[in-house]
C-alpha atoms as a PDB file:
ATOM      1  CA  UNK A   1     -20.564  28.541 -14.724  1.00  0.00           C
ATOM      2  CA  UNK A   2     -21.983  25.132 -15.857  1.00  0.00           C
ATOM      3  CA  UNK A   3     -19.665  21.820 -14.903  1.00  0.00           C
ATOM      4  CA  UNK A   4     -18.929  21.362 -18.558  1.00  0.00           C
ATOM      5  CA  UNK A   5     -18.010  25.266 -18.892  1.00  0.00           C
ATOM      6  CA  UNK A   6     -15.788  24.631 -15.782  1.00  0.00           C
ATOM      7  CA  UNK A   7     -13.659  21.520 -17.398  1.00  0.00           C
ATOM      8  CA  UNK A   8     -13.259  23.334 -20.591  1.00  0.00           C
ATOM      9  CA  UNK A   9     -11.822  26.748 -18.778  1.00  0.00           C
ATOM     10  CA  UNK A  10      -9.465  24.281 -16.706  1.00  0.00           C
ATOM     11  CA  UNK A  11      -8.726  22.099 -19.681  1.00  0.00           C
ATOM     12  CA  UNK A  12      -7.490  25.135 -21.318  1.00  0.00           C
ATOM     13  CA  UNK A  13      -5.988  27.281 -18.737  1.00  0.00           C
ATOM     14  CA  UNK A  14      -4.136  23.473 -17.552  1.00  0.00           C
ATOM     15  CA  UNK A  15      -2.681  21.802 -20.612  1.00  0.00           C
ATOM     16  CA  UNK A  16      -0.417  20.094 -19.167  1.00  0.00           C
ATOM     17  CA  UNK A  17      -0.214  17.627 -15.405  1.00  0.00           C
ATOM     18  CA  UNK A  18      -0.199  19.777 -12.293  1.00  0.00           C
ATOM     19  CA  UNK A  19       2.414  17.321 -10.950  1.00  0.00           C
ATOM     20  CA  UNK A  20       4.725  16.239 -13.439  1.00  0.00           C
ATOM     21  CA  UNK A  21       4.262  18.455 -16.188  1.00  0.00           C
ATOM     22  CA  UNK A  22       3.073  16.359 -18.647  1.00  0.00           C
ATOM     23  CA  UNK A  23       1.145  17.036 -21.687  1.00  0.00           C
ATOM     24  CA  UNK A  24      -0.825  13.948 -22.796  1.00  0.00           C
ATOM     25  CA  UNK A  25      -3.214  11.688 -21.070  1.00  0.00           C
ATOM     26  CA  UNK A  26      -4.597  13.948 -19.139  1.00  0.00           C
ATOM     27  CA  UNK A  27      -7.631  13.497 -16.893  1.00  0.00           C
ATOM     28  CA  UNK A  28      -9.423  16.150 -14.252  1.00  0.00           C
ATOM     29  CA  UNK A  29      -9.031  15.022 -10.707  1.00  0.00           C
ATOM     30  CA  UNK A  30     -11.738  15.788  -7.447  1.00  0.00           C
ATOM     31  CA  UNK A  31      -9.314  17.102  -4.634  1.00  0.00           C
ATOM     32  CA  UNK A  32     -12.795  17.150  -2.429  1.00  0.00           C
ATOM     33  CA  UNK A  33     -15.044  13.614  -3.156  1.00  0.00           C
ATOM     34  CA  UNK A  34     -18.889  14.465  -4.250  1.00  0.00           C
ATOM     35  CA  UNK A  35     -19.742  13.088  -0.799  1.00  0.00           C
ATOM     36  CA  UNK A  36     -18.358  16.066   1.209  1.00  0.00           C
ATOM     37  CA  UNK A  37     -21.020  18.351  -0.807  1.00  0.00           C
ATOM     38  CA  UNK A  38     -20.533  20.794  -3.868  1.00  0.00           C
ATOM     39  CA  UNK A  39     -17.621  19.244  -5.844  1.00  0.00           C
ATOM     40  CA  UNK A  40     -17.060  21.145  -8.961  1.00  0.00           C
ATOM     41  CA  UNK A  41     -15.282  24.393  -9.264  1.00  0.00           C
ATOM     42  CA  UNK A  42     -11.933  26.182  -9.975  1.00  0.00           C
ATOM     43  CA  UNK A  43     -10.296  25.084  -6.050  1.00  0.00           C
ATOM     44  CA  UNK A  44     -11.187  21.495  -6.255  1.00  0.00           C
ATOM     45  CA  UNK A  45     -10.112  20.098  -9.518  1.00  0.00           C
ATOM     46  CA  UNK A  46      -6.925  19.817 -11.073  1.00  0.00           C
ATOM     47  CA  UNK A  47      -5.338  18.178 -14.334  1.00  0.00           C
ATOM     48  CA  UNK A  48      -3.313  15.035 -13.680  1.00  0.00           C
ATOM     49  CA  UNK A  49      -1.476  12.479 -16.298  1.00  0.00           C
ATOM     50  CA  UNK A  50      -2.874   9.269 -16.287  1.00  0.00           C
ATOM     51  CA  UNK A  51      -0.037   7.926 -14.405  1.00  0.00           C
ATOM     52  CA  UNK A  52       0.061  10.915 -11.400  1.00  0.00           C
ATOM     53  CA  UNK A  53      -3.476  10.581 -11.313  1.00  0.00           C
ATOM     54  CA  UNK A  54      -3.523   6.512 -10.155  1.00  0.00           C
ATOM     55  CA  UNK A  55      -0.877   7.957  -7.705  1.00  0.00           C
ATOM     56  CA  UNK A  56      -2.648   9.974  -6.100  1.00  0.00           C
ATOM     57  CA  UNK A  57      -5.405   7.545  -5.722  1.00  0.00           C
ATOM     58  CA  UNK A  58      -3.402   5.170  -4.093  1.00  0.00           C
ATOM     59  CA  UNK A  59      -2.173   7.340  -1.570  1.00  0.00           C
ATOM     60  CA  UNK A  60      -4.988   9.920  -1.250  1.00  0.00           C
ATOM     61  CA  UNK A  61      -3.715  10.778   2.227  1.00  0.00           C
ATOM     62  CA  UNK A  62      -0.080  11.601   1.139  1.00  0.00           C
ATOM     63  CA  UNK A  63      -1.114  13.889  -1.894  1.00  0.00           C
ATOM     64  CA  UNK A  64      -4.522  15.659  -0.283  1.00  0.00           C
ATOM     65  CA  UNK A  65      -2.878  18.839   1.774  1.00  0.00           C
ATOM     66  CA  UNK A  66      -0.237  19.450  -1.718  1.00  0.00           C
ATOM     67  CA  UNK A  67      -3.034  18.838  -4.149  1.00  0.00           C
ATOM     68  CA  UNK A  68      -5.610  21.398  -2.397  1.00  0.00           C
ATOM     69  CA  UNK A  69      -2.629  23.844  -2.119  1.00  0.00           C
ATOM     70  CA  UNK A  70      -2.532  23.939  -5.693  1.00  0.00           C
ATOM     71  CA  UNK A  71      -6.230  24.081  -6.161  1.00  0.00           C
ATOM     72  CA  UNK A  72      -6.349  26.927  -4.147  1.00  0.00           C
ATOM     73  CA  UNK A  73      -3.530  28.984  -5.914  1.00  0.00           C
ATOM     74  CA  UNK A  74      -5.080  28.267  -9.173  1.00  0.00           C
ATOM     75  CA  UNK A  75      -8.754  29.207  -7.767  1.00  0.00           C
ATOM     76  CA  UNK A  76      -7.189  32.856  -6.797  1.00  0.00           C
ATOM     77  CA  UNK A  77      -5.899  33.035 -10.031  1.00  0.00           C
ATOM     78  CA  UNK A  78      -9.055  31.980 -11.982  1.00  0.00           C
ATOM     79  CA  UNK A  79     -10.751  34.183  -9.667  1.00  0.00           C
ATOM     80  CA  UNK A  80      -8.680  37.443 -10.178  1.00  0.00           C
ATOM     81  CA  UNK A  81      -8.828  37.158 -14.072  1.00  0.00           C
ATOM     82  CA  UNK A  82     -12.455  37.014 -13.910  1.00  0.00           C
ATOM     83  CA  UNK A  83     -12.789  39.771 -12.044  1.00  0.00           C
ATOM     84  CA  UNK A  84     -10.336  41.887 -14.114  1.00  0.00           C
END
C-alpha cells in the first residue's frame, strides 16, 4: 500500500481524534519519527485534533507508550479485515 493509500484508509477508518474524540481539525500523527527507519503504516500513525496533536508534541514522552498502544490495536484490526 502506497503512503497516500495508507492516509486515505486511516482517514476513513479514523474520522474522528484518537484522544478526544473529536471530529474536525484533524491531522495524522508519527508515533515512531522518520529517523528510527520505516515510518508509515497502519501501527504508527494515528488521527489527532489539532489541539491533542500540539499536546502530544509537547510532551512526547508522556503520550509515546498510550499512543503506540493504540497504534497497535488499530494495526491488528486493519490487519484482520484485510485478511478477511
Amino acid at each position: 500500500m502506497s503512503e497516500k493509500e495508507i492516509y486515505a484508509t486511516i482517514a476513513e477508518e479514523e474520522p474522528f481524534c484518537m484522544l478526544c474524540g473529536k471530529s474536525w481539525n484533524l491531522n495524522i500523527h508519527h508515533i515512531r519519527y522518520g529517523s528510527c527507519g520505516r515510518h508509515t503504516y497502519f501501527g504508527n500513525i494515528i488521527r489527532l485534533c489539532v489541539g491533542c496533536h500540539q499536546m502530544v508534541h509537547k510532551n512526547k514522552k508522556r503520550w509515546q507508550p498510550f499512543l503506540i498502544k493504540i497504534a497497535n490495536q488499530h494495526e491488528l484490526k486493519m490487519n484482520r479485515e484485510v485478511v478477511e
